[in-house]
C-alpha atoms as a PDB file:
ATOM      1  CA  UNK A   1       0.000   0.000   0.000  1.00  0.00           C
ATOM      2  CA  UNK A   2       2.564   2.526   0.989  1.00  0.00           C
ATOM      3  CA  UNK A   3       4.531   1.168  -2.011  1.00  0.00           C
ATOM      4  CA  UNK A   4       1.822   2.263  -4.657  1.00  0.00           C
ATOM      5  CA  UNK A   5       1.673   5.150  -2.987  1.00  0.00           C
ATOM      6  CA  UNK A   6       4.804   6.575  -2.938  1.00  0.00           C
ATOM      7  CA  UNK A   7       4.991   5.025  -6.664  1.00  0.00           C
ATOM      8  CA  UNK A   8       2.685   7.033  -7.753  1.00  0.00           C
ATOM      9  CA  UNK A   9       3.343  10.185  -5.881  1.00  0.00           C
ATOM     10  CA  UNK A  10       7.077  10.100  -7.088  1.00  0.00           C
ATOM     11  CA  UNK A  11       5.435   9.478 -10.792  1.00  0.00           C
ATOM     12  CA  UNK A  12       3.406  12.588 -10.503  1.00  0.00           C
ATOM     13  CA  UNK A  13       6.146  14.714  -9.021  1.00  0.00           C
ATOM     14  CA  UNK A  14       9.003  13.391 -11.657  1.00  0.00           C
ATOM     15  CA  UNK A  15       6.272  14.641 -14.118  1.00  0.00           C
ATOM     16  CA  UNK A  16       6.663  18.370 -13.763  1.00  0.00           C
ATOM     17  CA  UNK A  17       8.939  20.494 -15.552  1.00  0.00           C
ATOM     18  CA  UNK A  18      12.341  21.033 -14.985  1.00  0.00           C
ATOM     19  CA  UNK A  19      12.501  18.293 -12.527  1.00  0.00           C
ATOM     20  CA  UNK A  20      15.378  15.890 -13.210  1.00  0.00           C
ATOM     21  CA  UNK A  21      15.393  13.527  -9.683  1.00  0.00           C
ATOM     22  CA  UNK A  22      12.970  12.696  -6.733  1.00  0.00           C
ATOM     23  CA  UNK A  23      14.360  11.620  -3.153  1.00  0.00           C
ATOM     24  CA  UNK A  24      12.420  10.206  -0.631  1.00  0.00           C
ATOM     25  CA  UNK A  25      14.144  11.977   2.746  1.00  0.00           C
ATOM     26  CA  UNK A  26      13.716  11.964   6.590  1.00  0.00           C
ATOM     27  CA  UNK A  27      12.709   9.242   9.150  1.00  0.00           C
ATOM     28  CA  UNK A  28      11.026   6.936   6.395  1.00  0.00           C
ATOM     29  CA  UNK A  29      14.625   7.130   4.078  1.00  0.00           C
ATOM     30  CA  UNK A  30      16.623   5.957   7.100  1.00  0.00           C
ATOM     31  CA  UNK A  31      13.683   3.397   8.167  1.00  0.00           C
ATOM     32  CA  UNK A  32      13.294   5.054  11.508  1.00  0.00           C
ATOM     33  CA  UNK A  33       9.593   5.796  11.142  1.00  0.00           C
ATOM     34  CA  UNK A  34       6.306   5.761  12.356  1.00  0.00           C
ATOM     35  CA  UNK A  35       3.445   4.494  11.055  1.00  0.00           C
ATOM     36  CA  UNK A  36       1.799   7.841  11.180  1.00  0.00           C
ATOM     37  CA  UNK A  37       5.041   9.739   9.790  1.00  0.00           C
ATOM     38  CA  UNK A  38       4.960  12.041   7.307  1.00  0.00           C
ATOM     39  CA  UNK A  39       6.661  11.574   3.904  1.00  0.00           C
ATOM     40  CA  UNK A  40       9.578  13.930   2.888  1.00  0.00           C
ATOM     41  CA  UNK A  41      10.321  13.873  -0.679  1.00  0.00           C
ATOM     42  CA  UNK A  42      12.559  16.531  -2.482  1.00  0.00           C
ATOM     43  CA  UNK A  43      12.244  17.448  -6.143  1.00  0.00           C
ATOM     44  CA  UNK A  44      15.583  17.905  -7.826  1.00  0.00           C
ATOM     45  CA  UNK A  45      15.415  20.778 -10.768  1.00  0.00           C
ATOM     46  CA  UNK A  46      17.976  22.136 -13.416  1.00  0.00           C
ATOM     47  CA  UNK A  47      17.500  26.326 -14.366  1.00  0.00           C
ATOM     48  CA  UNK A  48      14.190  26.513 -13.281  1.00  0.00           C
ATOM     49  CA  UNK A  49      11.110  25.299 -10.871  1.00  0.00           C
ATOM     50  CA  UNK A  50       7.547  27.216 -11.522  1.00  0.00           C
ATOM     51  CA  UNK A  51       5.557  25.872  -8.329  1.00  0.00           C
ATOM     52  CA  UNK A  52       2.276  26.737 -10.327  1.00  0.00           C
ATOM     53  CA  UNK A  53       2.786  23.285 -12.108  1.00  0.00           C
ATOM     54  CA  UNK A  54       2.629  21.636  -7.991  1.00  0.00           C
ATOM     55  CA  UNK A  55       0.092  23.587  -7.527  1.00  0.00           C
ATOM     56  CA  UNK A  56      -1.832  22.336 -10.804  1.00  0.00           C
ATOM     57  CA  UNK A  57      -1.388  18.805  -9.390  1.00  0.00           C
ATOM     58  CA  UNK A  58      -4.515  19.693  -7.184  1.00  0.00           C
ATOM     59  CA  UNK A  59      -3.512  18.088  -4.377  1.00  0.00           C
ATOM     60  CA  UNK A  60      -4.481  20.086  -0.656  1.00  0.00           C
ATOM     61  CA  UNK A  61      -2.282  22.128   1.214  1.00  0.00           C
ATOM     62  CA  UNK A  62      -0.190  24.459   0.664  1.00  0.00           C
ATOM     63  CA  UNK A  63       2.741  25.332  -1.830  1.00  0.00           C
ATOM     64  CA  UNK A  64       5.196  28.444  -1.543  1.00  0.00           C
ATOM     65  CA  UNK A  65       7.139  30.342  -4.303  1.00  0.00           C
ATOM     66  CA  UNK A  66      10.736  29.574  -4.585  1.00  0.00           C
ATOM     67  CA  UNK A  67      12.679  31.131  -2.044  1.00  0.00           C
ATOM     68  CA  UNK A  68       9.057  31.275   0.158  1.00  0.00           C
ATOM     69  CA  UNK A  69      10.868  29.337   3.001  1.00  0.00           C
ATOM     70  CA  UNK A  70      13.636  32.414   3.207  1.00  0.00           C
ATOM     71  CA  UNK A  71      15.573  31.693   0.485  1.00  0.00           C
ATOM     72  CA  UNK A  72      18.725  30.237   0.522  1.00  0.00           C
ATOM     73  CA  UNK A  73      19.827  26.471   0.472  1.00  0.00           C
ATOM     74  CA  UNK A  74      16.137  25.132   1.729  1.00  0.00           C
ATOM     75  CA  UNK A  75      14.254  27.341  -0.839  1.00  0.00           C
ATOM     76  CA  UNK A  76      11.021  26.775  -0.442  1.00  0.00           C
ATOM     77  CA  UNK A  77       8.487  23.547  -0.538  1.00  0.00           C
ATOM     78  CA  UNK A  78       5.312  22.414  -0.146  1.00  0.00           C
ATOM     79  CA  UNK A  79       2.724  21.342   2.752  1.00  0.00           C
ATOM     80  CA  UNK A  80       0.796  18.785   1.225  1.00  0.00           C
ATOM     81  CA  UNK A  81      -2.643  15.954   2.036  1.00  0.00           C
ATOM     82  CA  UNK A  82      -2.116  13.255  -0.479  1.00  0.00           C
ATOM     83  CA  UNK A  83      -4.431  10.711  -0.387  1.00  0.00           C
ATOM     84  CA  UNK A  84      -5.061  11.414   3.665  1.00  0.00           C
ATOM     85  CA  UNK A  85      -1.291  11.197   4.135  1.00  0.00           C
ATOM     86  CA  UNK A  86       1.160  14.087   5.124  1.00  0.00           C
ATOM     87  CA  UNK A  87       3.927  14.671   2.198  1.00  0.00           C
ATOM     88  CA  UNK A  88       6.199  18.015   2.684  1.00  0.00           C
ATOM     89  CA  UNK A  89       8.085  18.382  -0.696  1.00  0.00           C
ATOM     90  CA  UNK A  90      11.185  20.314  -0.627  1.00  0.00           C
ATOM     91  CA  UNK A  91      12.594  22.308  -3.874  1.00  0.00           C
ATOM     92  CA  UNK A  92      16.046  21.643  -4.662  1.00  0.00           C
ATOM     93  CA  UNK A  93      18.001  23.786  -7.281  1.00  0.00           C
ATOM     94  CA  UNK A  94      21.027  21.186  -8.853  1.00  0.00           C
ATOM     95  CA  UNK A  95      23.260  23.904  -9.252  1.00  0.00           C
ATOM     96  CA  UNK A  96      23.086  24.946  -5.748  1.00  0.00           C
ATOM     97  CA  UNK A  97      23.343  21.615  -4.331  1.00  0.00           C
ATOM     98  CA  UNK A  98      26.519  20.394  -6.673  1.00  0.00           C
ATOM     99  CA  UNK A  99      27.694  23.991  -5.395  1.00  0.00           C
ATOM    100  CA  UNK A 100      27.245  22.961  -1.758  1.00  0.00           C
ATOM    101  CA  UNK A 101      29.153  19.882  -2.162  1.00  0.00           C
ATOM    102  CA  UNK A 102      32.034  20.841  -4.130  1.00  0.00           C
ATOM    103  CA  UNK A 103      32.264  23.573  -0.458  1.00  0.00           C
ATOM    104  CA  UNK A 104      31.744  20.779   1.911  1.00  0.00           C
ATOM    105  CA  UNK A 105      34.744  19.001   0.381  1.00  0.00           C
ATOM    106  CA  UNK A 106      36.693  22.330   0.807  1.00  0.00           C
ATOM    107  CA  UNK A 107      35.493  22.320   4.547  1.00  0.00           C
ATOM    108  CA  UNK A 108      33.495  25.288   3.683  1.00  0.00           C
ATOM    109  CA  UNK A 109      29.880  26.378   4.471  1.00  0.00           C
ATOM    110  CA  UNK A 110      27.758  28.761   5.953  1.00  0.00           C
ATOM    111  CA  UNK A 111      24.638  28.899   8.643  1.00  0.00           C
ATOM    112  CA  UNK A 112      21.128  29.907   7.181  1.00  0.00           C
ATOM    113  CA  UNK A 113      17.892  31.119   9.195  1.00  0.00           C
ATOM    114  CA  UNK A 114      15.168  28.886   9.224  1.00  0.00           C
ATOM    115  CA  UNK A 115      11.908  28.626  10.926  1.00  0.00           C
ATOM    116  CA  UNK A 116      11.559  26.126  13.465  1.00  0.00           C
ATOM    117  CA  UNK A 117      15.286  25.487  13.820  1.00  0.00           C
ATOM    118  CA  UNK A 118      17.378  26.970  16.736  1.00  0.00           C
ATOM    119  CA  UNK A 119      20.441  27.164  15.083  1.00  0.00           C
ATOM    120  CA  UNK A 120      19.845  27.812  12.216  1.00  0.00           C
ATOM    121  CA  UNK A 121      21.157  25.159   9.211  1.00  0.00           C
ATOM    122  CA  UNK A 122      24.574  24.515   7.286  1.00  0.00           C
ATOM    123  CA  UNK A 123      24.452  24.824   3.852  1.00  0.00           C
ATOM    124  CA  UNK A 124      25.817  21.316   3.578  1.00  0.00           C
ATOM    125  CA  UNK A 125      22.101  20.585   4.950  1.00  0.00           C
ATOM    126  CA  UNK A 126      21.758  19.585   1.074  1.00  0.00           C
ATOM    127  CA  UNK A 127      24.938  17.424   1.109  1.00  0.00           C
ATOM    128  CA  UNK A 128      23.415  15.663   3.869  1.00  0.00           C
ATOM    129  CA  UNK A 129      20.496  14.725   2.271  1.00  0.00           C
ATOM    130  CA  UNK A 130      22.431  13.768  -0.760  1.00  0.00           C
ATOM    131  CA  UNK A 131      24.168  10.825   1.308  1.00  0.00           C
ATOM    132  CA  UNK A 132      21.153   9.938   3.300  1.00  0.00           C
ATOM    133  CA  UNK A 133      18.200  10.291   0.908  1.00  0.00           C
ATOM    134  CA  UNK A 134      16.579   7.095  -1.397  1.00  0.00           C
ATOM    135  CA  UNK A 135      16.791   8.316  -5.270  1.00  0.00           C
ATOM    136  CA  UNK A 136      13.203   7.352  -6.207  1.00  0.00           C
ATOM    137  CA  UNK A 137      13.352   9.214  -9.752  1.00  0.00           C
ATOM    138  CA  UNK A 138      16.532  10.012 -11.972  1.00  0.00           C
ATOM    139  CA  UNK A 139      20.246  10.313 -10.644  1.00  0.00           C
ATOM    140  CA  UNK A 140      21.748  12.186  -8.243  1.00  0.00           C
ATOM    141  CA  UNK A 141      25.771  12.681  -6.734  1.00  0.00           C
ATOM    142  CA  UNK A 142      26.414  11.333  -3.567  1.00  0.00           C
ATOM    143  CA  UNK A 143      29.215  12.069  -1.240  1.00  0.00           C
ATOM    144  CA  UNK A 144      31.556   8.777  -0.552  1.00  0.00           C
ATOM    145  CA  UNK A 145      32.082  10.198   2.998  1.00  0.00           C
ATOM    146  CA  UNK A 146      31.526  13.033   5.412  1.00  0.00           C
ATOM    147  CA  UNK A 147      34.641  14.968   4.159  1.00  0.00           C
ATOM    148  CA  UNK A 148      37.507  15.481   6.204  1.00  0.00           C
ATOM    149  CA  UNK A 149      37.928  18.763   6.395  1.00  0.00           C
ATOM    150  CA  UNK A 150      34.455  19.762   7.054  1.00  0.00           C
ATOM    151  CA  UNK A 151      34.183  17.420   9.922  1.00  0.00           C
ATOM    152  CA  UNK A 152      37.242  19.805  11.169  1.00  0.00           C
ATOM    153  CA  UNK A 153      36.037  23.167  10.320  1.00  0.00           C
ATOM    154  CA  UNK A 154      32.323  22.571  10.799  1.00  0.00           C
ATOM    155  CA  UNK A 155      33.254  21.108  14.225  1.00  0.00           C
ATOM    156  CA  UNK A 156      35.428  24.374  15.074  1.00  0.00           C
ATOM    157  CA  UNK A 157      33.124  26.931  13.842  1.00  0.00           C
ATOM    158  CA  UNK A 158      29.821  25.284  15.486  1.00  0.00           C
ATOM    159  CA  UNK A 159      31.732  25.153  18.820  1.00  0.00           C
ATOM    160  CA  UNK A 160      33.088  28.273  18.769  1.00  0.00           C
ATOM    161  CA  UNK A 161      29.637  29.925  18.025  1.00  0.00           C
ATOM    162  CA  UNK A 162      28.318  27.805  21.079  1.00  0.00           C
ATOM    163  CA  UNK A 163      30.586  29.133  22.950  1.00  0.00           C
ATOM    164  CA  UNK A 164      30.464  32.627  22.050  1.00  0.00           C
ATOM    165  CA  UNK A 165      26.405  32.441  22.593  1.00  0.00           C
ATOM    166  CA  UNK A 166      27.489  31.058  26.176  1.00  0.00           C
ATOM    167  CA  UNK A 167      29.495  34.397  26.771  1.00  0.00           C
ATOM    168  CA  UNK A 168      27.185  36.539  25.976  1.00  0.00           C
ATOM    169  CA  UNK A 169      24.693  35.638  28.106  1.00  0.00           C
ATOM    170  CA  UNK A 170      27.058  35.486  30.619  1.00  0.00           C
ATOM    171  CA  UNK A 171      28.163  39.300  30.120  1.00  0.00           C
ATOM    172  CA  UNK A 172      24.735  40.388  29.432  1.00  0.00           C
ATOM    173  CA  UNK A 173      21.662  37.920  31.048  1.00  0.00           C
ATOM    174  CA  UNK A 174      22.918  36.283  33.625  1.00  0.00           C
ATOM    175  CA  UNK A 175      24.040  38.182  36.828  1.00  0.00           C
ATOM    176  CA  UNK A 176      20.546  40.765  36.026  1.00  0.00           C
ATOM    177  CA  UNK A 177      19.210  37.758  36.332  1.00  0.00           C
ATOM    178  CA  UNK A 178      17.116  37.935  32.726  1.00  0.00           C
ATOM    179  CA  UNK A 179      16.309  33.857  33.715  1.00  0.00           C
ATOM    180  CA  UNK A 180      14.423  33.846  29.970  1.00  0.00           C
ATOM    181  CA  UNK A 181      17.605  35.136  28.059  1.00  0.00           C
ATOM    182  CA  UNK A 182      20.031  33.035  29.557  1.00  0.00           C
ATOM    183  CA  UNK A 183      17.544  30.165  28.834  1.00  0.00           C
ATOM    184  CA  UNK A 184      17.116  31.227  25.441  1.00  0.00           C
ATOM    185  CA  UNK A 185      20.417  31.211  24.661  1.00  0.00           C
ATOM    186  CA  UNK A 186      21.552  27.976  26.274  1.00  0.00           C
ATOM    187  CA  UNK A 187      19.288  26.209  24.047  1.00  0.00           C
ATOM    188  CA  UNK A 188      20.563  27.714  20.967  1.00  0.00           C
ATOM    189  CA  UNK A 189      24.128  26.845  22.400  1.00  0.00           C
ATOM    190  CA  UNK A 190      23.042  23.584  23.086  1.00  0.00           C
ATOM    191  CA  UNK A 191      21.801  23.663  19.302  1.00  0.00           C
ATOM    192  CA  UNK A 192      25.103  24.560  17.811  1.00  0.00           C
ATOM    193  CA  UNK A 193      27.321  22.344  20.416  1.00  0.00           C
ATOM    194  CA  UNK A 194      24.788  19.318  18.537  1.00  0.00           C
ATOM    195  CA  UNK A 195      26.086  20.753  15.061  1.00  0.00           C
ATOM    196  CA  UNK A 196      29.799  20.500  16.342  1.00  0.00           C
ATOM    197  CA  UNK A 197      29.593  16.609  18.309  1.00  0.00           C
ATOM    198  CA  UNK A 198      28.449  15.472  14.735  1.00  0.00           C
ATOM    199  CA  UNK A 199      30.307  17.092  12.812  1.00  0.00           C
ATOM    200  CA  UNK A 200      33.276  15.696  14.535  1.00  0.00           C
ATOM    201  CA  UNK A 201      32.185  12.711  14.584  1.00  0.00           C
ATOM    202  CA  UNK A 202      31.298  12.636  10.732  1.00  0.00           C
ATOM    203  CA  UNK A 203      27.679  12.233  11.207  1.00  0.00           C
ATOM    204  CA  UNK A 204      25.402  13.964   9.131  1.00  0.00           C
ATOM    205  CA  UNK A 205      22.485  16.101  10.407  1.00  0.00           C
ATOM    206  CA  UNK A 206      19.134  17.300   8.523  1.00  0.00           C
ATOM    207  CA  UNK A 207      17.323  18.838  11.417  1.00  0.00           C
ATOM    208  CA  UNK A 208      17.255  19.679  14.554  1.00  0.00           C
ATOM    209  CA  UNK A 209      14.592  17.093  15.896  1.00  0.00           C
ATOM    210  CA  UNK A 210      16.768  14.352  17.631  1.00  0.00           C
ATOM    211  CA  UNK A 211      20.031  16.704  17.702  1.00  0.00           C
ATOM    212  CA  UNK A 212      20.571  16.634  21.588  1.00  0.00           C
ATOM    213  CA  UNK A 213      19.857  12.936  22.236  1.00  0.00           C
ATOM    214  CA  UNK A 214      22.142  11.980  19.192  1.00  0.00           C
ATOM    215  CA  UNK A 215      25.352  14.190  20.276  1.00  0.00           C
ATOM    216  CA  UNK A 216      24.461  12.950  23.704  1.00  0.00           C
ATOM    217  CA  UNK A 217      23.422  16.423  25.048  1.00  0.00           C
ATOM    218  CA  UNK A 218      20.205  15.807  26.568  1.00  0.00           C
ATOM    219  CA  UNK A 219      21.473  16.171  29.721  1.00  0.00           C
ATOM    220  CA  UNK A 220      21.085  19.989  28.637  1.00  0.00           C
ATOM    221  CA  UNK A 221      17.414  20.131  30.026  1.00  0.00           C
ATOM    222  CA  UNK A 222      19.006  19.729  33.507  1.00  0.00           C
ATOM    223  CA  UNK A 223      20.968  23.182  33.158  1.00  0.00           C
ATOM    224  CA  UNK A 224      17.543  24.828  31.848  1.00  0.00           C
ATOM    225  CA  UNK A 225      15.426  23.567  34.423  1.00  0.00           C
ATOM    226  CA  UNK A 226      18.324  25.003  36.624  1.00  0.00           C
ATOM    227  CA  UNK A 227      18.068  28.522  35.533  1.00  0.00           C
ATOM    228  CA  UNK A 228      14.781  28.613  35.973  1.00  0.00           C
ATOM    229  CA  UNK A 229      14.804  27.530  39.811  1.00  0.00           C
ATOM    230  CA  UNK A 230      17.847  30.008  40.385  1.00  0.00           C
ATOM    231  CA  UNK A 231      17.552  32.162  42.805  1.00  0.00           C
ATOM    232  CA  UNK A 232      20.476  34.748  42.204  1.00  0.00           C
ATOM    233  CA  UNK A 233      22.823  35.822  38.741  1.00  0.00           C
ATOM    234  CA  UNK A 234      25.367  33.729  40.356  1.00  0.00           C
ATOM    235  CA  UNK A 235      23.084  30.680  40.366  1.00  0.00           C
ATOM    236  CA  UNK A 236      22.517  31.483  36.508  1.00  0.00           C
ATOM    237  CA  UNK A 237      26.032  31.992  35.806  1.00  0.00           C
ATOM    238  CA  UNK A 238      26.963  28.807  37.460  1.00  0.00           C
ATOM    239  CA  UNK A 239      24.599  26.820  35.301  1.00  0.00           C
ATOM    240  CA  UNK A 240      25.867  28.743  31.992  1.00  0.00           C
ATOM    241  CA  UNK A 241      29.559  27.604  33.199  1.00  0.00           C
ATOM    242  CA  UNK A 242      27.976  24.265  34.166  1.00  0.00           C
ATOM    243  CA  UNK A 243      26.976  24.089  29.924  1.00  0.00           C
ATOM    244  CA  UNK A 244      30.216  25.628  28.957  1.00  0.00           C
ATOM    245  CA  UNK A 245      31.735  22.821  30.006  1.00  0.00           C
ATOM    246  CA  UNK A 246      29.624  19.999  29.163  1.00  0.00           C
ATOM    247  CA  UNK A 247      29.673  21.169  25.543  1.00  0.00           C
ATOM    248  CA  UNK A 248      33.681  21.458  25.328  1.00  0.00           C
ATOM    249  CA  UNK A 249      33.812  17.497  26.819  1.00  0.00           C
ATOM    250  CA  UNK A 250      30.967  16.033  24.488  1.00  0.00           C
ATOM    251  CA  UNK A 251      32.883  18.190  21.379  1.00  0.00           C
ATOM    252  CA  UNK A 252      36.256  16.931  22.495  1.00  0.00           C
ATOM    253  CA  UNK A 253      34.938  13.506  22.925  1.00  0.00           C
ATOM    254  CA  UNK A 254      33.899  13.321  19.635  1.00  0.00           C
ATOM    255  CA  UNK A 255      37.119  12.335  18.351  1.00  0.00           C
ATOM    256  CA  UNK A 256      37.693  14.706  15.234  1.00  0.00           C
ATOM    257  CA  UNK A 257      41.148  15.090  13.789  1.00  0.00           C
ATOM    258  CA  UNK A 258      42.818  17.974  15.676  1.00  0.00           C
ATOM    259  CA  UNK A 259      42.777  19.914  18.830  1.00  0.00           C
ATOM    260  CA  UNK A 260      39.266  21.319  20.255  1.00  0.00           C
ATOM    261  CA  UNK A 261      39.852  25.036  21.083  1.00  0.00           C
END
């Protein structure tokens, strides 16, 4: 049943012009899913994507312009109800992917807004889904490995932007005590300490969903529930220095080629 339907789904979307490949992504590629999980697929296009033709399909929900998710990487996508099912469909340009890969294997990236995700995400988002995505519909590259010198530099930069986050709530949230700020930003610290444990380890990451648990940082929620029973600054600042450090020993445990600043 779910067979035919993703069949003829993929069929439908492989239809539309300018679309070269169709990936089935998330929880259902890696067989980690639910019964009642939604289906990510991604539609692969060359020059140009006019979501009209989606839109023509007829199916319900909702579909945004290109670059209606903020642009970027993760430009846009749809919200869809296909045959009582929930499909999200993600627009991807080729030449910005094979641009984003050719990066990662430089060690190279940068960190987009998104909605819904702390931290924001790497451009080699796309790279990731490259090497963990099932090609329903045409071809598509794939990375032989997490590349070397990302796993360095991603690791670096992630951690470093942790711990800068860290330090300024110190400075600025935690001795006033602002309990909400230094909350705030512990969980976006905690966010980008996730990015850095798996990028040293040479794991790839598509979202932020199961971040904590998988860098082994759930132990976070602790710390927060801390600053929101403390009764001075100092107790804040102690559990901001109590993150600080938990971050630095899950990021130097992680075992990436060279020293962890």
């Amino acid at each position: 049943m779910d067979d035919d339907f993703l069949t003829g789904v993929t069929a439908r979307l492989a239809a539309l012009p300018g679309v070269r490949a169709v990936a089935l992504g998330g929880s259902r590629a890696q067989g980690i899913h639910r019964a009642d999980s939604d289906w990510d697929l991604a539609v692969y296009y060359r020059g140009s994507f006019d979501p009209a033709h989606l839109r023509a399909v007829g199916w319900e929900g909702e579909v945004s312009e290109i670059g209606g998710w903020g642009g970027g990487v993760f430009n846009g996508g749809a919200w869809l109800t296909i045959d009582g099912r929930r499909v999200d469909v993600h627009y991807r340009d080729l030449d910005v992917v094979e641009h984003e890969l050719a990066r990662a294997r430089e060690g190279r990236f940068h960190v987009e807004p998104l909605l819904f995700h702390l931290a924001g995400i790497p451009s080699y988002l796309v790279v990731a889904e490259l090497a963990i995505n099932r090609v329903l519909h045409g071809e598509l590259p794939r990375p032989a490995a997490y590349p070397h010198r990302l796993r360095e530099a991603a690791r670096d930069r992630w951690h470093d932007t942790a711990r800068a986050t860290l330090a300024y709530a110190k400075a600025n949230h935690a001795l006033a005590p602002r309990r909400t700020e230094a909350a705030g930003a512990l969980a976006v610290a905690a966010a980008q300490a996730g990015h850095a444990v798996l990028a040293a380890r040479g794991e790839w990451v598509t979202n932020e969903k199961r971040l904590l648990e998988r860098a082994g940082l759930r132990g976070v929620d602790a710390l927060v529930a801390g600053i929101g029973d403390a009764a001075t600054g100092e107790d804040v600042l102690r559990e901001l220095e109590r993150a600080d450090a938990l971050f630095a020993d899950a990021v130097r445990a992680a075992g990436a080629p060279g020293p962890v600043r």
